[in-house]
C-alpha atoms as a PDB file:
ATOM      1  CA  UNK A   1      -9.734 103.945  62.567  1.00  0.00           C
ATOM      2  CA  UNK A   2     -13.235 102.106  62.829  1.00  0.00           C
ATOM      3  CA  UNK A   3     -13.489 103.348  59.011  1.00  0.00           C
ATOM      4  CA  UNK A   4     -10.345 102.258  57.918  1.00  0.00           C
ATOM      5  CA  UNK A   5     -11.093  98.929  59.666  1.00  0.00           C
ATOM      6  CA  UNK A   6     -14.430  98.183  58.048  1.00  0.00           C
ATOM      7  CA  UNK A   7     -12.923  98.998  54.471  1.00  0.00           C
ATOM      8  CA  UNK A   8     -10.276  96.445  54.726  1.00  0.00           C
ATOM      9  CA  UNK A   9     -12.535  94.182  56.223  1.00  0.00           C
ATOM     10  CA  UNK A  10     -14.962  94.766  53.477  1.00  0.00           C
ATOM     11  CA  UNK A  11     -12.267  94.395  50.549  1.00  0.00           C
ATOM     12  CA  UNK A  12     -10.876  90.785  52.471  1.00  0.00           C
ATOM     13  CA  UNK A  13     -14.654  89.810  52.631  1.00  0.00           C
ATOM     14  CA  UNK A  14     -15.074  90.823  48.752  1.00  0.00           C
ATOM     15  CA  UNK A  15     -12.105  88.870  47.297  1.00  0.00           C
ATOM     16  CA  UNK A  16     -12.904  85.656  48.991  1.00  0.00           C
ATOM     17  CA  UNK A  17     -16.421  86.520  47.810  1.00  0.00           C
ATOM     18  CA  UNK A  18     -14.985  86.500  44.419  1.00  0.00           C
ATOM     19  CA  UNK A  19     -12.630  83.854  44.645  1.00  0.00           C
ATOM     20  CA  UNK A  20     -15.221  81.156  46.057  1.00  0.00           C
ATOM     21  CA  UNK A  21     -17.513  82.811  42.987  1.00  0.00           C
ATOM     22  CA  UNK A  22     -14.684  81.531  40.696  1.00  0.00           C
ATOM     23  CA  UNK A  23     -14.384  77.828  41.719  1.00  0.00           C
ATOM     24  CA  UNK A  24     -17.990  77.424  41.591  1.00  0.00           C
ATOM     25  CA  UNK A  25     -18.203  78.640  37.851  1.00  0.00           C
ATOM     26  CA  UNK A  26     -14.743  77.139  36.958  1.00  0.00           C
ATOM     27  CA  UNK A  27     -16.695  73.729  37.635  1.00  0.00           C
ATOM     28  CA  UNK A  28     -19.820  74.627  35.411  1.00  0.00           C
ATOM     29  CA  UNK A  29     -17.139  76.070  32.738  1.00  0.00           C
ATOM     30  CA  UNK A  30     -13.652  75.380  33.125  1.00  0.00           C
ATOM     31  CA  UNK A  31     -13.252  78.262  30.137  1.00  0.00           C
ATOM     32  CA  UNK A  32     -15.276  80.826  32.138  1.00  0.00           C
ATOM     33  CA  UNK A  33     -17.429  81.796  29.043  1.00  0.00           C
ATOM     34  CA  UNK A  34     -14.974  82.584  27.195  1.00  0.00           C
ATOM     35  CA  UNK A  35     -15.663  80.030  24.315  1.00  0.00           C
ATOM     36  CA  UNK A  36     -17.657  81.855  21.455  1.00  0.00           C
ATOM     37  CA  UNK A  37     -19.995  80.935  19.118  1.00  0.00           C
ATOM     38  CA  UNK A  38     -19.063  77.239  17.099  1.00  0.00           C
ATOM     39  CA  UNK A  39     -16.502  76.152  19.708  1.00  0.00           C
ATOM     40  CA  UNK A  40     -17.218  74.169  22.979  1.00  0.00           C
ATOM     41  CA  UNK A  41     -15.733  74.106  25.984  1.00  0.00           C
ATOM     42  CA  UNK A  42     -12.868  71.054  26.572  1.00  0.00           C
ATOM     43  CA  UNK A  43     -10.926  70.604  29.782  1.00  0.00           C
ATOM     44  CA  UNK A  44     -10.907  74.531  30.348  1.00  0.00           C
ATOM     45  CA  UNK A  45      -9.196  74.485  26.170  1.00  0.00           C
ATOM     46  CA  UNK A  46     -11.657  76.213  23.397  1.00  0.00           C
ATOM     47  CA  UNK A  47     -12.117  73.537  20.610  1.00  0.00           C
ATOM     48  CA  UNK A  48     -14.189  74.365  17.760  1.00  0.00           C
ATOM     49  CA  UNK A  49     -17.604  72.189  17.418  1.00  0.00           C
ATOM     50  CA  UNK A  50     -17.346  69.131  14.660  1.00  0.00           C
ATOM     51  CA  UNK A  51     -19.502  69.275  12.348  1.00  0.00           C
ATOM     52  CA  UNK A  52     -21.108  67.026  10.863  1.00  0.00           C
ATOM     53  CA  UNK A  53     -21.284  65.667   6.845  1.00  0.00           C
ATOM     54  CA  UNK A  54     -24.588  64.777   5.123  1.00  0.00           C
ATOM     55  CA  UNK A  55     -24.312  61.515   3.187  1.00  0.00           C
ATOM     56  CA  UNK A  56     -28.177  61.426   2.482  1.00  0.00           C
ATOM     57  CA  UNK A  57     -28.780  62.425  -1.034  1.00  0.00           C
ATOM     58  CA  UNK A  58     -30.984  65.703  -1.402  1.00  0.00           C
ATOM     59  CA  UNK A  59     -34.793  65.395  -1.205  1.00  0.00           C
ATOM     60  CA  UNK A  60     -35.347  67.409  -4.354  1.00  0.00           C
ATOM     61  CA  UNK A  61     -32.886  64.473  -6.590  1.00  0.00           C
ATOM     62  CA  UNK A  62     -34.480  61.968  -5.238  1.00  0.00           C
ATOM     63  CA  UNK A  63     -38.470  62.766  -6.418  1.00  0.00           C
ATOM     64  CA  UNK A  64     -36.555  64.447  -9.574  1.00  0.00           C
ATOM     65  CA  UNK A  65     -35.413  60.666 -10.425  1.00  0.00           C
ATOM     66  CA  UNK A  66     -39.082  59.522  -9.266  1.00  0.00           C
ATOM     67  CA  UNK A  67     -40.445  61.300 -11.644  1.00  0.00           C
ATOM     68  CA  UNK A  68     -37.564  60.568 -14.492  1.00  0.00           C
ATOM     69  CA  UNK A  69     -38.685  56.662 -13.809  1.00  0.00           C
ATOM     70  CA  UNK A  70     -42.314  57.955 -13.847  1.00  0.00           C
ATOM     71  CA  UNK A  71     -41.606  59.400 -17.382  1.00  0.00           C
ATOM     72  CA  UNK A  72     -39.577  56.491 -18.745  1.00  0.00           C
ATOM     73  CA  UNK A  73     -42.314  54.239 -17.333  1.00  0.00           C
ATOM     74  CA  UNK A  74     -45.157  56.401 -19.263  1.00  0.00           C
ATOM     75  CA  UNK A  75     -43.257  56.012 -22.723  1.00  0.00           C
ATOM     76  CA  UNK A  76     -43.288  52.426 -22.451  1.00  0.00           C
ATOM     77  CA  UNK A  77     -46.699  52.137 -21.816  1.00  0.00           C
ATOM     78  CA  UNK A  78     -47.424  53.750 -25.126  1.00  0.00           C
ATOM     79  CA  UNK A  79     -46.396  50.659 -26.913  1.00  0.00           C
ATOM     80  CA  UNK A  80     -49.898  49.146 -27.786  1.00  0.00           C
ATOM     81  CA  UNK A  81     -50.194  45.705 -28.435  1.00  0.00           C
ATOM     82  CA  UNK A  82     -52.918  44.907 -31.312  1.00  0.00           C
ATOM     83  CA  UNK A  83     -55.575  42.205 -30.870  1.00  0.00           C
ATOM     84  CA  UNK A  84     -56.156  39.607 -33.408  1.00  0.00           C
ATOM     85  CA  UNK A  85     -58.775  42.154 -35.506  1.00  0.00           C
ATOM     86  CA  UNK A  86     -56.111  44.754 -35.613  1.00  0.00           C
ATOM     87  CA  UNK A  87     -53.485  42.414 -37.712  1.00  0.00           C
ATOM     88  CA  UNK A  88     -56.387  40.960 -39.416  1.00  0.00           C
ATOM     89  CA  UNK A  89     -55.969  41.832 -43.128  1.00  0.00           C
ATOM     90  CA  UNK A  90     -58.074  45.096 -45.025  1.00  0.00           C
ATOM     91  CA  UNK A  91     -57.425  46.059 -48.472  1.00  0.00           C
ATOM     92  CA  UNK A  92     -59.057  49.880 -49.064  1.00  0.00           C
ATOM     93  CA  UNK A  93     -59.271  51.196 -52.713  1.00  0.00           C
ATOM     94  CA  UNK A  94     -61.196  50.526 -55.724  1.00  0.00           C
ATOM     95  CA  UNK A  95     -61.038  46.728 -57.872  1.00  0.00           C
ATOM     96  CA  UNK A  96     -57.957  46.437 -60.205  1.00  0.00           C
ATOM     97  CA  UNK A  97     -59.778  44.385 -62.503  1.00  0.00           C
ATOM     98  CA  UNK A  98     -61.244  46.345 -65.764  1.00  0.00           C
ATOM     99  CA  UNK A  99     -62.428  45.200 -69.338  1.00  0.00           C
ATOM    100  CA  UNK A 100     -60.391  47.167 -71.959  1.00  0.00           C
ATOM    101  CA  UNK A 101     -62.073  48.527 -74.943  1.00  0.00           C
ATOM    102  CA  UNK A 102     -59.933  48.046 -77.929  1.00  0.00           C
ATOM    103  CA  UNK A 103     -60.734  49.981 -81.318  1.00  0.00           C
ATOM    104  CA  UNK A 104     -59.254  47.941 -83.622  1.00  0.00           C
ATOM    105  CA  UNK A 105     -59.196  50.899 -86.216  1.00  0.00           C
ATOM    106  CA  UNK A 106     -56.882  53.096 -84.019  1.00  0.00           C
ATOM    107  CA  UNK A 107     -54.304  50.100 -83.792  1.00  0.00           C
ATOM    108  CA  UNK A 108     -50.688  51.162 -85.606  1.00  0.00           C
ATOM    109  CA  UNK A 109     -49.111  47.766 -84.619  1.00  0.00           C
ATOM    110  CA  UNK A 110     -46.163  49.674 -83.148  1.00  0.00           C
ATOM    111  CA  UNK A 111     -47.688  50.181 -79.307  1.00  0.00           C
ATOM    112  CA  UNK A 112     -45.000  48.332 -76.946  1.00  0.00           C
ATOM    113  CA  UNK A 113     -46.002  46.549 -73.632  1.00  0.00           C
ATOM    114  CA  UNK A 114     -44.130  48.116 -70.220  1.00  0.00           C
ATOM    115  CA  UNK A 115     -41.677  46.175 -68.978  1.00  0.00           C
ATOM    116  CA  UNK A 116     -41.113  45.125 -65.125  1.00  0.00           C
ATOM    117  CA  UNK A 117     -37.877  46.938 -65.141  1.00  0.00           C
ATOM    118  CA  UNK A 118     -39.455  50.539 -66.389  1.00  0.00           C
ATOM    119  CA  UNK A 119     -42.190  50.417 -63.356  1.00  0.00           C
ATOM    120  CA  UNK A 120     -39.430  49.094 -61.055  1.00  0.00           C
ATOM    121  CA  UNK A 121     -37.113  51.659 -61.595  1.00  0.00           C
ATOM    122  CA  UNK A 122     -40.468  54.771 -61.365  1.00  0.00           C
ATOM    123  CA  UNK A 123     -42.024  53.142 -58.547  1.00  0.00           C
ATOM    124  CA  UNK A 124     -38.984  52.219 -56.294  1.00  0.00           C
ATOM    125  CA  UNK A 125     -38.404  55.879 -55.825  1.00  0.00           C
ATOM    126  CA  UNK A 126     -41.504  55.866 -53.678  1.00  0.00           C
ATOM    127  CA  UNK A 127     -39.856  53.505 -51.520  1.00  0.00           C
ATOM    128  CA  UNK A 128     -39.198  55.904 -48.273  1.00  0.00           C
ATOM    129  CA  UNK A 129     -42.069  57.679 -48.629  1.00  0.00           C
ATOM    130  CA  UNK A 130     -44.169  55.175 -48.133  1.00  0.00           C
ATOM    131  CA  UNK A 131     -42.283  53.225 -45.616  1.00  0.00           C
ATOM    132  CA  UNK A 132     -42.728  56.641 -43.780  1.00  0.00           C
ATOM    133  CA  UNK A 133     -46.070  55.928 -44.433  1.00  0.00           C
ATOM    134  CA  UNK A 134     -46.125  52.434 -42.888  1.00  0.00           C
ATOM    135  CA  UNK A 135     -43.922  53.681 -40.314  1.00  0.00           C
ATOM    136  CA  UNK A 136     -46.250  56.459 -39.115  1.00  0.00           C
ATOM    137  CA  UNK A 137     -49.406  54.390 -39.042  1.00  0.00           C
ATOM    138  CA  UNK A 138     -48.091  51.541 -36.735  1.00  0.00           C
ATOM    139  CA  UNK A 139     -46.489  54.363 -34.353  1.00  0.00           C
ATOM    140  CA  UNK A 140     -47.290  53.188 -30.869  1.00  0.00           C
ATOM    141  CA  UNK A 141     -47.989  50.167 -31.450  1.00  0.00           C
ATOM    142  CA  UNK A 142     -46.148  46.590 -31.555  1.00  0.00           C
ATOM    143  CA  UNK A 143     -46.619  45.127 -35.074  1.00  0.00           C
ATOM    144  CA  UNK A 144     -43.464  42.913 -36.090  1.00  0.00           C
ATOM    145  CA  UNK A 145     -45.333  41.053 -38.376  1.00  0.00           C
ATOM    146  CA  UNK A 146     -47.931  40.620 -41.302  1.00  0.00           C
ATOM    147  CA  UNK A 147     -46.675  42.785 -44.423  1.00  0.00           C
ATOM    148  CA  UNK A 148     -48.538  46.360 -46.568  1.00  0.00           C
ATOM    149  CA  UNK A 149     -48.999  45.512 -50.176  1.00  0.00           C
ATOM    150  CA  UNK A 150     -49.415  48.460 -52.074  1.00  0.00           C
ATOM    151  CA  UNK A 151     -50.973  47.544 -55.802  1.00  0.00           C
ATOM    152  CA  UNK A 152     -52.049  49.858 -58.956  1.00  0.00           C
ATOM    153  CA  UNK A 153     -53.176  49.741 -62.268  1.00  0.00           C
ATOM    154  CA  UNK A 154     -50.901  51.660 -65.232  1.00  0.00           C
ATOM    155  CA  UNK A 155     -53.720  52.634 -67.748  1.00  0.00           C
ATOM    156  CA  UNK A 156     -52.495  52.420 -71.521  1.00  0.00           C
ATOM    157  CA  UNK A 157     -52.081  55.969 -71.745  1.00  0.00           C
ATOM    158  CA  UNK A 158     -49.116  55.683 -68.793  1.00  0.00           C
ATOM    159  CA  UNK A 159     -51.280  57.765 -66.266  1.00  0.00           C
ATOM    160  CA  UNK A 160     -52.492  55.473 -62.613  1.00  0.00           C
ATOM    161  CA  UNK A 161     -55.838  54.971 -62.369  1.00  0.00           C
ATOM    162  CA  UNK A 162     -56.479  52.993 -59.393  1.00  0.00           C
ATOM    163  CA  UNK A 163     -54.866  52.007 -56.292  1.00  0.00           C
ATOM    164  CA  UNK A 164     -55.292  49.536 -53.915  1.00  0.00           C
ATOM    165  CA  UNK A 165     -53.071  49.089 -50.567  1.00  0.00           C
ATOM    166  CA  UNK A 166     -53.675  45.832 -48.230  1.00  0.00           C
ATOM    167  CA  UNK A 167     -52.709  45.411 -44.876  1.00  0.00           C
ATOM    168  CA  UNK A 168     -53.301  44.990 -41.134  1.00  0.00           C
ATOM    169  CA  UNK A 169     -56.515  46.942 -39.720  1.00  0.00           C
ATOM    170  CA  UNK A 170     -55.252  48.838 -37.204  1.00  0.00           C
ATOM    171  CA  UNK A 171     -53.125  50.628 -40.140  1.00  0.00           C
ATOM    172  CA  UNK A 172     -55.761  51.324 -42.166  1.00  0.00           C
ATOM    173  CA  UNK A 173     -57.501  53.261 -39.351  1.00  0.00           C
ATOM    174  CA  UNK A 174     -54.591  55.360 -38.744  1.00  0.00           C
ATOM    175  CA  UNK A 175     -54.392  56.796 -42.386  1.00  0.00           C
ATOM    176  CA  UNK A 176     -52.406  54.052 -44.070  1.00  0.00           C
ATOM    177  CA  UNK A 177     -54.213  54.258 -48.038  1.00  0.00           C
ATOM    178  CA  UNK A 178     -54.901  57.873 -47.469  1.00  0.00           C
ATOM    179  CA  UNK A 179     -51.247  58.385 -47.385  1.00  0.00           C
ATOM    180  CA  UNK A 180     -50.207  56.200 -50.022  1.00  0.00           C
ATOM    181  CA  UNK A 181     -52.705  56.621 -52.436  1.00  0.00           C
ATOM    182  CA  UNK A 182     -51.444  60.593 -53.895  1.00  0.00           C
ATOM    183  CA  UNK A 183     -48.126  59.535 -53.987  1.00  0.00           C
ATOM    184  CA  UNK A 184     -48.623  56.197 -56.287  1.00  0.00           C
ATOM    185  CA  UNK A 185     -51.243  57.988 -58.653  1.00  0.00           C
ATOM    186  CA  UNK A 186     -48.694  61.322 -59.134  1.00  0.00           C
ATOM    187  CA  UNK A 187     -46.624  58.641 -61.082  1.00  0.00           C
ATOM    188  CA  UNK A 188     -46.152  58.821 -64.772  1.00  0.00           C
ATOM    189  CA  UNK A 189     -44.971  55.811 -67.531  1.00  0.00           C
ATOM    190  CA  UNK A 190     -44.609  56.147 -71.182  1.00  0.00           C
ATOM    191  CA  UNK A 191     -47.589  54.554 -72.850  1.00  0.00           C
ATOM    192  CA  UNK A 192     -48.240  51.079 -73.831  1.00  0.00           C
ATOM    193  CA  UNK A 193     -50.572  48.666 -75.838  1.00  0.00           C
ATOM    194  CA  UNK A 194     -52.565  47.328 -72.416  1.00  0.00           C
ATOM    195  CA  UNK A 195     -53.096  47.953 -69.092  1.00  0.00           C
ATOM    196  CA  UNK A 196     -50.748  46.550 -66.402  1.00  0.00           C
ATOM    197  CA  UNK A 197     -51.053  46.129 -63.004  1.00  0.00           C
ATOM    198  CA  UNK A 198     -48.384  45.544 -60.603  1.00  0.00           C
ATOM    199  CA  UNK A 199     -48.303  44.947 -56.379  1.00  0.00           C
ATOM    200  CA  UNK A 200     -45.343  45.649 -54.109  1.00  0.00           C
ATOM    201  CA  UNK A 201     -44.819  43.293 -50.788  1.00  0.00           C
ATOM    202  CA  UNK A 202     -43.367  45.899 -47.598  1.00  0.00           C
ATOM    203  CA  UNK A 203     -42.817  43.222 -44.851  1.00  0.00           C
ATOM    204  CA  UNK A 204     -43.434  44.743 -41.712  1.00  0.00           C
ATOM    205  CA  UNK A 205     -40.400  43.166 -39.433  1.00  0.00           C
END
């Protein structure tokens, strides 16, 4: 009987063990620990955790647009601005000026003169090639004004013999005759009784 006692004793001792056990933790965690992972605890009622929304923009888009302004920034400052000696003037390429020979004895009296339309109408197909010309000399820099005058000298025969290109400095150290020169003496006019020279403006706007 003293057996039987102690195990009922022992199981009435056990479950109020338990049961005071319970209240304590119910007050820590009304859920008992029964909430998993993501979800918290509310008024003994698993709710799942809230999570919050980034509104900051990522790291990595903004120092991608830092650099993009870096970039843009760079390009502009490639725009040179020329000095007073680099809009100043230079003509390259020999004098235009020549004394003619004439032998009288070789004259037929039939030689005609060019006219302004015949070397207009040659020459003006040059036109975008040497603006790209122009053009690619004053890359980089900011010249709106002053003007290229490009100038030759038909020989009787119809062949060029000389050219002579004018304009601001800075173009004529970045190539400006060089280019222009080959294409003006490749051109070709039917022959005449004298020499001619004639000068085309390009306004640089």
């Amino acid at each position: 009987m003293r057996f039987g006692g102690g195990l009922v004793l022992g199981l009435i001792l056990g479950a109020a063990g338990l049961f005071g056990y319970q209240r304590v933790a119910s007050r820590e965690d009304p859920c008992l620990g029964h909430c998993g992972t993501g979800t918290n605890c509310v008024e003994g009622v698993c709710m799942l955790e809230e999570r919050k929304v980034d509104t900051k923009k990522p790291r990595g888009r903004r120092r991608w647009s830092r650099r993009r302004r870096r970039a843009k920034g760079a390009a502009e400052e490639t725009w040179r601005t020329p000095s007073a000696g680099d809009l100043k003037p230079v003509a390259k390429g020999p004098s235009l000026k020549q004394t003619d020979y004439i032998d009288m004895k070789d004259q037929s009296g039939d030689e005609r003169e060019l006219t302004t339309a015949e070397v207009d109408a040659r020459f003006r197909r040059l036109d975008r090639r040497i603006i790209a010309c122009i053009d690619r000399a004053r890359e980089g820099w900011d010249i709106s004004s002053g003007k290229v005058v490009v100038s030759f000298r038909i020989e009787r025969k119809g062949d060029v013999g000389k050219v002579r290109v004018s304009g601001p400095a800075v173009l004529q150290r970045r190539g400006l005759y060089d280019c222009v020169r080959p294409l003006v003496t490749a051109l070709r006019f039917p022959p005449s009784g004298r020499a001619l020279v004639m000068s085309y403006p390009y306004r640089l706007d």
